[in-house]
PDB file of N, CA and C in Angstrom:
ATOM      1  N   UNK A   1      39.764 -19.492   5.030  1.00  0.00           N
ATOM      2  CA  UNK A   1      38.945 -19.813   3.875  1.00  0.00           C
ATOM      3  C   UNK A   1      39.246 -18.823   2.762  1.00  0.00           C
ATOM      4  N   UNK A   2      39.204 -19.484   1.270  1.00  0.00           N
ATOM      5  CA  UNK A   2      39.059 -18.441   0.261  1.00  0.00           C
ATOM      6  C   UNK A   2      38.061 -18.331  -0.371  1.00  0.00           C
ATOM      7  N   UNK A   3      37.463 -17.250  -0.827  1.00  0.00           N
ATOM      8  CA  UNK A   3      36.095 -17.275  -1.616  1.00  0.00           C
ATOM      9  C   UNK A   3      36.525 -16.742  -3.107  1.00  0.00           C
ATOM     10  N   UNK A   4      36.426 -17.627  -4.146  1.00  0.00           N
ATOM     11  CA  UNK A   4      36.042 -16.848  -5.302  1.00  0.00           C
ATOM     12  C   UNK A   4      34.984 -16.521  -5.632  1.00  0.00           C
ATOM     13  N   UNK A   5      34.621 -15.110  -6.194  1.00  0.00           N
ATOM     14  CA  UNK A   5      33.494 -14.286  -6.035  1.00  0.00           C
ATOM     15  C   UNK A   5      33.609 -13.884  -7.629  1.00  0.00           C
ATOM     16  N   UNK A   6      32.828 -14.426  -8.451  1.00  0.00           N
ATOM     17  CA  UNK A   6      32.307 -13.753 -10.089  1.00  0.00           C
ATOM     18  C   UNK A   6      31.257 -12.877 -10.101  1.00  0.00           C
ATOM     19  N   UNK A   7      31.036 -12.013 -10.503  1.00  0.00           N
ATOM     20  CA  UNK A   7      29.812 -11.220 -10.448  1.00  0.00           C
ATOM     21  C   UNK A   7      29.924 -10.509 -12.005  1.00  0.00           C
ATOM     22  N   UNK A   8      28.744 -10.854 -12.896  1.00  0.00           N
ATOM     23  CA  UNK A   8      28.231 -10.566 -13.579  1.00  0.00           C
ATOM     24  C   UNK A   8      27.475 -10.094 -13.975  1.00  0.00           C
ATOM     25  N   UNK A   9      27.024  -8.794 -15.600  1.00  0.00           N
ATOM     26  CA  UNK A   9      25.948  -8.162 -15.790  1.00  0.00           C
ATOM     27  C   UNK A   9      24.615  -9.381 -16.116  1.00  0.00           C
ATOM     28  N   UNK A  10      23.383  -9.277 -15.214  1.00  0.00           N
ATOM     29  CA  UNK A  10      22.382 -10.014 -15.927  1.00  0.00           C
ATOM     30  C   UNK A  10      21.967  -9.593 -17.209  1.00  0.00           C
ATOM     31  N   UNK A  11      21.552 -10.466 -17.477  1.00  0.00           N
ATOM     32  CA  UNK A  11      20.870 -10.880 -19.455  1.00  0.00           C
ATOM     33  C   UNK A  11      20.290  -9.437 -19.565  1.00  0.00           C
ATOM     34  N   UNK A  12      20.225  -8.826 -20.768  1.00  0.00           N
ATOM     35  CA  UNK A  12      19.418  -7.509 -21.209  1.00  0.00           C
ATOM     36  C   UNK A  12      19.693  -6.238 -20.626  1.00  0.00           C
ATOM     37  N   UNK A  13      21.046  -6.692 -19.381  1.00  0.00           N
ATOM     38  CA  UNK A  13      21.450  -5.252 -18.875  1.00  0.00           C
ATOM     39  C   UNK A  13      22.475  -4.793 -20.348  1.00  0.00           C
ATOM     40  N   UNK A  14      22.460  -3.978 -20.434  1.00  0.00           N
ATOM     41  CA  UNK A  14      23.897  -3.018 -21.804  1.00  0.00           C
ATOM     42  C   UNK A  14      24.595  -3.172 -21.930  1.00  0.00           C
ATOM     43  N   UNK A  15      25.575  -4.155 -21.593  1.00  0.00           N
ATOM     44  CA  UNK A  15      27.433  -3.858 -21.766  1.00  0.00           C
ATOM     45  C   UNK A  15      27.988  -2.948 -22.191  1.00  0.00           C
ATOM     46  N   UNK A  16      28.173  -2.114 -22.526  1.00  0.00           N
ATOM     47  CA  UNK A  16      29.264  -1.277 -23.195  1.00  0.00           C
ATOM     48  C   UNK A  16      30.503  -1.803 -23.725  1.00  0.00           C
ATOM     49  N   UNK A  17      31.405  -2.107 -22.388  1.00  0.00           N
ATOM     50  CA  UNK A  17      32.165  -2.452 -22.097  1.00  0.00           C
ATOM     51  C   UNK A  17      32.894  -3.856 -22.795  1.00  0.00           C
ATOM     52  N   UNK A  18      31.631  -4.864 -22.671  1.00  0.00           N
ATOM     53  CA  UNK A  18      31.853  -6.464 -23.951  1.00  0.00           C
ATOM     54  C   UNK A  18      31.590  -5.894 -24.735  1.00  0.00           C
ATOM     55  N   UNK A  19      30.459  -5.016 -25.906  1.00  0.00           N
ATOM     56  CA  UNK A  19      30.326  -4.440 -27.056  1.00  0.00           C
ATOM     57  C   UNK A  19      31.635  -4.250 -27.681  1.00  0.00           C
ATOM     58  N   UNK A  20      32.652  -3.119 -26.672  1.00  0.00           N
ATOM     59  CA  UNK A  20      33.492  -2.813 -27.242  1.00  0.00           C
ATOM     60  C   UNK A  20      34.339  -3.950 -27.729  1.00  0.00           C
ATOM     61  N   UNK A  21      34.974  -4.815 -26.516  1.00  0.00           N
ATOM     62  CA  UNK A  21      35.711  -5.810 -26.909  1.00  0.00           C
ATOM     63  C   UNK A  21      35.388  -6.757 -27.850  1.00  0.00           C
ATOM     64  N   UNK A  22      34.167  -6.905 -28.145  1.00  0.00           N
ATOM     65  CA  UNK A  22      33.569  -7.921 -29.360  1.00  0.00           C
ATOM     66  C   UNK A  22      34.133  -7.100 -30.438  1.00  0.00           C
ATOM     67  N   UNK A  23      33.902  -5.915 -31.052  1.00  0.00           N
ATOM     68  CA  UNK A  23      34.272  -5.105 -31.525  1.00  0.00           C
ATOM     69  C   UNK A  23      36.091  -5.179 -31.965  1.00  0.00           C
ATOM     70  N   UNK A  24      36.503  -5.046 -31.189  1.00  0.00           N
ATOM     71  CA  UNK A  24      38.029  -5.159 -31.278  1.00  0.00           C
ATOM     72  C   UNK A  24      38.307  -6.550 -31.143  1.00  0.00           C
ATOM     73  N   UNK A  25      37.491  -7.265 -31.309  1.00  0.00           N
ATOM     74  CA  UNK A  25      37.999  -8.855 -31.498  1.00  0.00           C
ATOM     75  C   UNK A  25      37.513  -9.550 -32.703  1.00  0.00           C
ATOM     76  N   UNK A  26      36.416  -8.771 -33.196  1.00  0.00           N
ATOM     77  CA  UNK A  26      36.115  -8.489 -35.051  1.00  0.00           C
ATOM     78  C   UNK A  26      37.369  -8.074 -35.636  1.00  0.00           C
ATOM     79  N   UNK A  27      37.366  -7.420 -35.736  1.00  0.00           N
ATOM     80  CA  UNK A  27      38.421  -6.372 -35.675  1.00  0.00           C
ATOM     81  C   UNK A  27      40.011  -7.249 -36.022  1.00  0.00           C
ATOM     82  N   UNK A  28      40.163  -7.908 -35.196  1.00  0.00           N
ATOM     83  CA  UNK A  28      41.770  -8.706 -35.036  1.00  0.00           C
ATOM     84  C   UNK A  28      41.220  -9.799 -35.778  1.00  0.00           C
ATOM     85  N   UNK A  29      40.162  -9.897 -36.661  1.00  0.00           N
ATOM     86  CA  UNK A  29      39.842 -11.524 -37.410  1.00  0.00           C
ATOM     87  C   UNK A  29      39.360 -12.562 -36.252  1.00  0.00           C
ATOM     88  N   UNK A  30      39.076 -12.320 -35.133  1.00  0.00           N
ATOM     89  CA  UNK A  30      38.513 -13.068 -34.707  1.00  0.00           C
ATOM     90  C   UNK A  30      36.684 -12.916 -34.399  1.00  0.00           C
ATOM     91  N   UNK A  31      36.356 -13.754 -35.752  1.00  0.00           N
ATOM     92  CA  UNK A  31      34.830 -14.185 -36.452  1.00  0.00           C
ATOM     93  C   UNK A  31      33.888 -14.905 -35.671  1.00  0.00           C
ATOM     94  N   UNK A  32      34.524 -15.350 -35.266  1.00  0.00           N
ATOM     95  CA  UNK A  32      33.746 -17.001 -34.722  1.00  0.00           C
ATOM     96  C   UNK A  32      33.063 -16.492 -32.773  1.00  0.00           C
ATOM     97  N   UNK A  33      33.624 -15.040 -32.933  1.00  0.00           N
ATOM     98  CA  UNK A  33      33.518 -14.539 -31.234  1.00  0.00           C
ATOM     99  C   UNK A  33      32.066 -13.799 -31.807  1.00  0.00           C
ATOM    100  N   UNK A  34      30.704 -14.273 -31.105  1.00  0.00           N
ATOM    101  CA  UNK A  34      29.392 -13.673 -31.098  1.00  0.00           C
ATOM    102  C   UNK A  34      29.033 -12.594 -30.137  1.00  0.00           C
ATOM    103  N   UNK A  35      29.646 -12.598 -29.385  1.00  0.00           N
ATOM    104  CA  UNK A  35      29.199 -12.026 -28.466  1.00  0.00           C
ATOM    105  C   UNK A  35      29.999 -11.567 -26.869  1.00  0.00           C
ATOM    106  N   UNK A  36      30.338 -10.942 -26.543  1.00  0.00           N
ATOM    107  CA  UNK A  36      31.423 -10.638 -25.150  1.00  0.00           C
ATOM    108  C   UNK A  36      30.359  -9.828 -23.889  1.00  0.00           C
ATOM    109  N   UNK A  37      30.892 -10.939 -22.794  1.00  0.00           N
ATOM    110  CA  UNK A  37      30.121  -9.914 -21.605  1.00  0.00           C
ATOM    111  C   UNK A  37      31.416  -9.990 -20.655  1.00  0.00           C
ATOM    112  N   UNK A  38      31.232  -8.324 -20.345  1.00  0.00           N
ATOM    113  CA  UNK A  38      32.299  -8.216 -18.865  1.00  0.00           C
ATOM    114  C   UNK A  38      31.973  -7.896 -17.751  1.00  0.00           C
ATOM    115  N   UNK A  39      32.904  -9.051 -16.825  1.00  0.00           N
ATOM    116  CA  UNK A  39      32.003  -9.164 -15.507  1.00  0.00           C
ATOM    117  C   UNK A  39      34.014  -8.921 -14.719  1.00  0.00           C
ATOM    118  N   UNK A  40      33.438  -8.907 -12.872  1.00  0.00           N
ATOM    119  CA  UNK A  40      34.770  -9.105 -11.991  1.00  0.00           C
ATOM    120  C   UNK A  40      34.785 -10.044 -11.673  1.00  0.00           C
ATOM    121  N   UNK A  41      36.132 -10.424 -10.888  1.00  0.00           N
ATOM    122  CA  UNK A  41      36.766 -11.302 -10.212  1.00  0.00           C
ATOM    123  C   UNK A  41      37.461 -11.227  -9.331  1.00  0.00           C
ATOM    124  N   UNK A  42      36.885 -11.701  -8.502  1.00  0.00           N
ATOM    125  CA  UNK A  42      37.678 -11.421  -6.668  1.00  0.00           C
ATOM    126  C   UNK A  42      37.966 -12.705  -5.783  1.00  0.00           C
ATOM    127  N   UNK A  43      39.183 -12.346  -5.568  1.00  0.00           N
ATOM    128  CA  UNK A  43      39.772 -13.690  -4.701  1.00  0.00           C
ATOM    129  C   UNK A  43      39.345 -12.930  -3.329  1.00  0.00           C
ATOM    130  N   UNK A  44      38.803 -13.561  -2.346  1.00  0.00           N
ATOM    131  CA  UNK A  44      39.076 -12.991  -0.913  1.00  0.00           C
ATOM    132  C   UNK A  44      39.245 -14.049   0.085  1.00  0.00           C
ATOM    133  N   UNK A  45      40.184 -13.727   1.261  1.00  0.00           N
ATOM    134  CA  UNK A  45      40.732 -14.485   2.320  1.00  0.00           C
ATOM    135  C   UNK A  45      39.803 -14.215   3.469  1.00  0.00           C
ATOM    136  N   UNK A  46      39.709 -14.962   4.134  1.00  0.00           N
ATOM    137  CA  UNK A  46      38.322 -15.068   4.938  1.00  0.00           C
ATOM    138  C   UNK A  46      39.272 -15.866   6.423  1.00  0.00           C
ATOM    139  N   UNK A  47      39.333 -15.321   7.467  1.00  0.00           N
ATOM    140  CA  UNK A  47      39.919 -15.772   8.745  1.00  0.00           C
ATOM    141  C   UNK A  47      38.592 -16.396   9.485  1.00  0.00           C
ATOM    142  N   UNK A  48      37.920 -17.067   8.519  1.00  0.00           N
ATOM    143  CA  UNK A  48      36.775 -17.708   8.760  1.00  0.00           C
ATOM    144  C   UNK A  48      36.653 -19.213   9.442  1.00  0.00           C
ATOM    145  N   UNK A  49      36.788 -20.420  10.159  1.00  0.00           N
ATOM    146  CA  UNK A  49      36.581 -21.413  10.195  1.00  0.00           C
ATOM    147  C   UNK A  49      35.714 -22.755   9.867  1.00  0.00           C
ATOM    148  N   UNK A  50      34.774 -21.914   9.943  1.00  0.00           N
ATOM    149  CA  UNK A  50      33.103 -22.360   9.888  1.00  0.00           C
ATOM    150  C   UNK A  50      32.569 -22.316   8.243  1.00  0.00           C
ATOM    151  N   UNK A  51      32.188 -23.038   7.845  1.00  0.00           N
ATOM    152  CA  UNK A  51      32.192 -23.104   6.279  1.00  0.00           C
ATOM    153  C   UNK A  51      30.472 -22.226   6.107  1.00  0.00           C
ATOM    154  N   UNK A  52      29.447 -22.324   7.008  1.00  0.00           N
ATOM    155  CA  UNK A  52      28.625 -21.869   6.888  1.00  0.00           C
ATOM    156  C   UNK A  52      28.350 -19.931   7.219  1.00  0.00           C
ATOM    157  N   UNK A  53      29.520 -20.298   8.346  1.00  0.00           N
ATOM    158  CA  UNK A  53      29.335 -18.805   8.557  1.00  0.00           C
ATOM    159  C   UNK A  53      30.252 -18.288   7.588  1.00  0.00           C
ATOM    160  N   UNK A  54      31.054 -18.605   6.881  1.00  0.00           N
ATOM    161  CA  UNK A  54      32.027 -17.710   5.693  1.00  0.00           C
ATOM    162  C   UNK A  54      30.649 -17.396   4.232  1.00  0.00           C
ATOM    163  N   UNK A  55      30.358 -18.361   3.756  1.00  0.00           N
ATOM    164  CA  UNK A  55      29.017 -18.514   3.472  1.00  0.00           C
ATOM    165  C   UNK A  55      28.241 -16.927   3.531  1.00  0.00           C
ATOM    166  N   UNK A  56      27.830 -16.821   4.491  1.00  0.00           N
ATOM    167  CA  UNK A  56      26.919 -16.116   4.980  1.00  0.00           C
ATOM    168  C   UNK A  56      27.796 -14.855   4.769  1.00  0.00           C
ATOM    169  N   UNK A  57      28.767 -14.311   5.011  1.00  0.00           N
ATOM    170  CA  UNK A  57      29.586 -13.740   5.378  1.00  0.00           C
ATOM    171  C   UNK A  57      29.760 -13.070   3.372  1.00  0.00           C
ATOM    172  N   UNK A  58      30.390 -13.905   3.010  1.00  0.00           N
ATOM    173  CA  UNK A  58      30.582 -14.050   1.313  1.00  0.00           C
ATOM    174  C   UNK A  58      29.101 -13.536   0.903  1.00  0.00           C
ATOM    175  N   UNK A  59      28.140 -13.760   0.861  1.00  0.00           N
ATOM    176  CA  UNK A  59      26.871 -13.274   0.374  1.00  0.00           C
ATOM    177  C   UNK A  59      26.438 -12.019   1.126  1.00  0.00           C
ATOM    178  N   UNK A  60      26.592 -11.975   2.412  1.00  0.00           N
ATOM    179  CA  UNK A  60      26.618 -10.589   2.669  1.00  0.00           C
ATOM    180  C   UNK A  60      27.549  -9.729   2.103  1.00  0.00           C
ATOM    181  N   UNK A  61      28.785 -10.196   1.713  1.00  0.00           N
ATOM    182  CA  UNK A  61      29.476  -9.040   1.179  1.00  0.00           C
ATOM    183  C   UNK A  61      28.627  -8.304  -0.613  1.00  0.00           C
ATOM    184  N   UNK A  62      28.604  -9.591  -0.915  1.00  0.00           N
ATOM    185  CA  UNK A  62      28.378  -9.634  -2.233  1.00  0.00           C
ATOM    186  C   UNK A  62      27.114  -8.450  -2.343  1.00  0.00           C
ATOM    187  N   UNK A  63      25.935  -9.096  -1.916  1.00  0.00           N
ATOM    188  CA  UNK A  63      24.829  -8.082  -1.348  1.00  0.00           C
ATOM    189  C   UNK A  63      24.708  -6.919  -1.041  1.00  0.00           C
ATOM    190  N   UNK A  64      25.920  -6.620  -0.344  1.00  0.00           N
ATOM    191  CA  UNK A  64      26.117  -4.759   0.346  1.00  0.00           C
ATOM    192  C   UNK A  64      26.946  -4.221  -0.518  1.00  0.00           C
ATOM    193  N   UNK A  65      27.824  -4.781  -1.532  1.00  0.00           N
ATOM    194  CA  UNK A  65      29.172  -3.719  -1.602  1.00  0.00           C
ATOM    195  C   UNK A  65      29.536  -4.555  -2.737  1.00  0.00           C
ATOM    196  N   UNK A  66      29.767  -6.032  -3.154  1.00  0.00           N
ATOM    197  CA  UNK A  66      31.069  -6.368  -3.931  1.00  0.00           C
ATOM    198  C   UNK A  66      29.526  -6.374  -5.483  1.00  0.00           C
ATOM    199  N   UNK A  67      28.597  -6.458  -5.450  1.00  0.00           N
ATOM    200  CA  UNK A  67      27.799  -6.724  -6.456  1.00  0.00           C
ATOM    201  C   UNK A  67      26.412  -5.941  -6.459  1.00  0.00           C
ATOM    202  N   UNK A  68      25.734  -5.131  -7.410  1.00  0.00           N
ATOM    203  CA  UNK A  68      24.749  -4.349  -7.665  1.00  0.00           C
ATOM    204  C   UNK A  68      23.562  -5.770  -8.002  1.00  0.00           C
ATOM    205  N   UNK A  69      23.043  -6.007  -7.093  1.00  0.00           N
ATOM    206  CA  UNK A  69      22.242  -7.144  -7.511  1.00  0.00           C
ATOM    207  C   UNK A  69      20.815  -7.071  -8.251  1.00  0.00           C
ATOM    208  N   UNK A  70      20.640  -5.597  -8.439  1.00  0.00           N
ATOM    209  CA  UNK A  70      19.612  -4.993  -9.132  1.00  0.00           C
ATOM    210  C   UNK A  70      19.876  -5.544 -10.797  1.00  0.00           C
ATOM    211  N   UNK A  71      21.176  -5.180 -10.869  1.00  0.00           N
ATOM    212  CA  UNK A  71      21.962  -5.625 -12.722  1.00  0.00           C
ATOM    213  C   UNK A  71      22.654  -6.322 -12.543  1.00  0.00           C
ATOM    214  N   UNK A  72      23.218  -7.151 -11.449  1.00  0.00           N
ATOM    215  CA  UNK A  72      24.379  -8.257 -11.745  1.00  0.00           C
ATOM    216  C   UNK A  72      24.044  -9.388 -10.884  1.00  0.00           C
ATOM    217  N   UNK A  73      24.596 -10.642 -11.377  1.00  0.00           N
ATOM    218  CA  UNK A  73      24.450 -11.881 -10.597  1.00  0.00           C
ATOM    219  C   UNK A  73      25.633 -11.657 -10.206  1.00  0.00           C
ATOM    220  N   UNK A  74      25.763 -12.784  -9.377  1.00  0.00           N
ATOM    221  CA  UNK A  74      27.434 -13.450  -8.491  1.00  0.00           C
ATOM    222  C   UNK A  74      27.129 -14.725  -8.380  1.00  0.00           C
ATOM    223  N   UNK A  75      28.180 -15.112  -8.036  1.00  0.00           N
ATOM    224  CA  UNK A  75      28.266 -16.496  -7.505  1.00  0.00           C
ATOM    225  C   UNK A  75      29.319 -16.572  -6.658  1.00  0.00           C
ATOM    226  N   UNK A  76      29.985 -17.437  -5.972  1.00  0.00           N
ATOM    227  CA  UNK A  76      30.814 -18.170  -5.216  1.00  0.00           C
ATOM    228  C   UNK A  76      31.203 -19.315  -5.395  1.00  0.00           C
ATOM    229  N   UNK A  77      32.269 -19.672  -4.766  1.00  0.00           N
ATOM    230  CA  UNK A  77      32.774 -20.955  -4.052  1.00  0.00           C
ATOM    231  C   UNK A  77      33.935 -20.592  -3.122  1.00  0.00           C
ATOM    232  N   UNK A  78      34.139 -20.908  -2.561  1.00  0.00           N
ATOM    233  CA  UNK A  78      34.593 -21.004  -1.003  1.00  0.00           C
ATOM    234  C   UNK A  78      35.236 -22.448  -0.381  1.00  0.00           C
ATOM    235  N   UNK A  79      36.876 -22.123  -0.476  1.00  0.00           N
ATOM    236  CA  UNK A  79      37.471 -23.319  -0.350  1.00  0.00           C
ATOM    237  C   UNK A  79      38.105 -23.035   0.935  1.00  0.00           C
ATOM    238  N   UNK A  80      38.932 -24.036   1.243  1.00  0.00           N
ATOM    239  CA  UNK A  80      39.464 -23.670   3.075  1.00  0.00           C
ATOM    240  C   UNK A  80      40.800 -23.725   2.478  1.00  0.00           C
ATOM    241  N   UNK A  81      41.404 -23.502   1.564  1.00  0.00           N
ATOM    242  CA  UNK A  81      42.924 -23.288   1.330  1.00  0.00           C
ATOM    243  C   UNK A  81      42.832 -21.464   1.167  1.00  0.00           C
TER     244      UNK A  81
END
């Protein structure tokens, strides 16, 4: 199984990080950009079979280690290629 894993700052946490790039994308004439948030992206391979237990598996990771769920969402999807 593969899981793609997004994890993002929730609404009203600070960016810094998009600030800046909004910033430098003013900057290059690009006007029409309101606003930038930066989040990760993780491919992971899963020697998983079971679509429920990868699942489970994927949100536990997310939960302990791949995402601060205090300031960030995630999401998933989880394909068997």
């Amino acid at each position: 199984m593969k899981a793609k894993i997004y994890v993002t700052l929730k609404l009203g946490i600070h960016d810094p990080q998009g600030h800046a790039i909004h910033q430098s994308l003013t900057t290059l004439g690009f006007d029409a950009v309101n606003d930038v948030r930066l989040g990760k992206f993780l491919e992971v391979t899963l020697e998983e079979p079971d679509q429920e237990k990868a699942e489970a598996t994927v949100k536990s990771m997310c939960e302990k280690l791949l995402a601060n769920p205090v300031i960030e969402n995630y999401r998933y999807e989880i394909s068997s290629s």
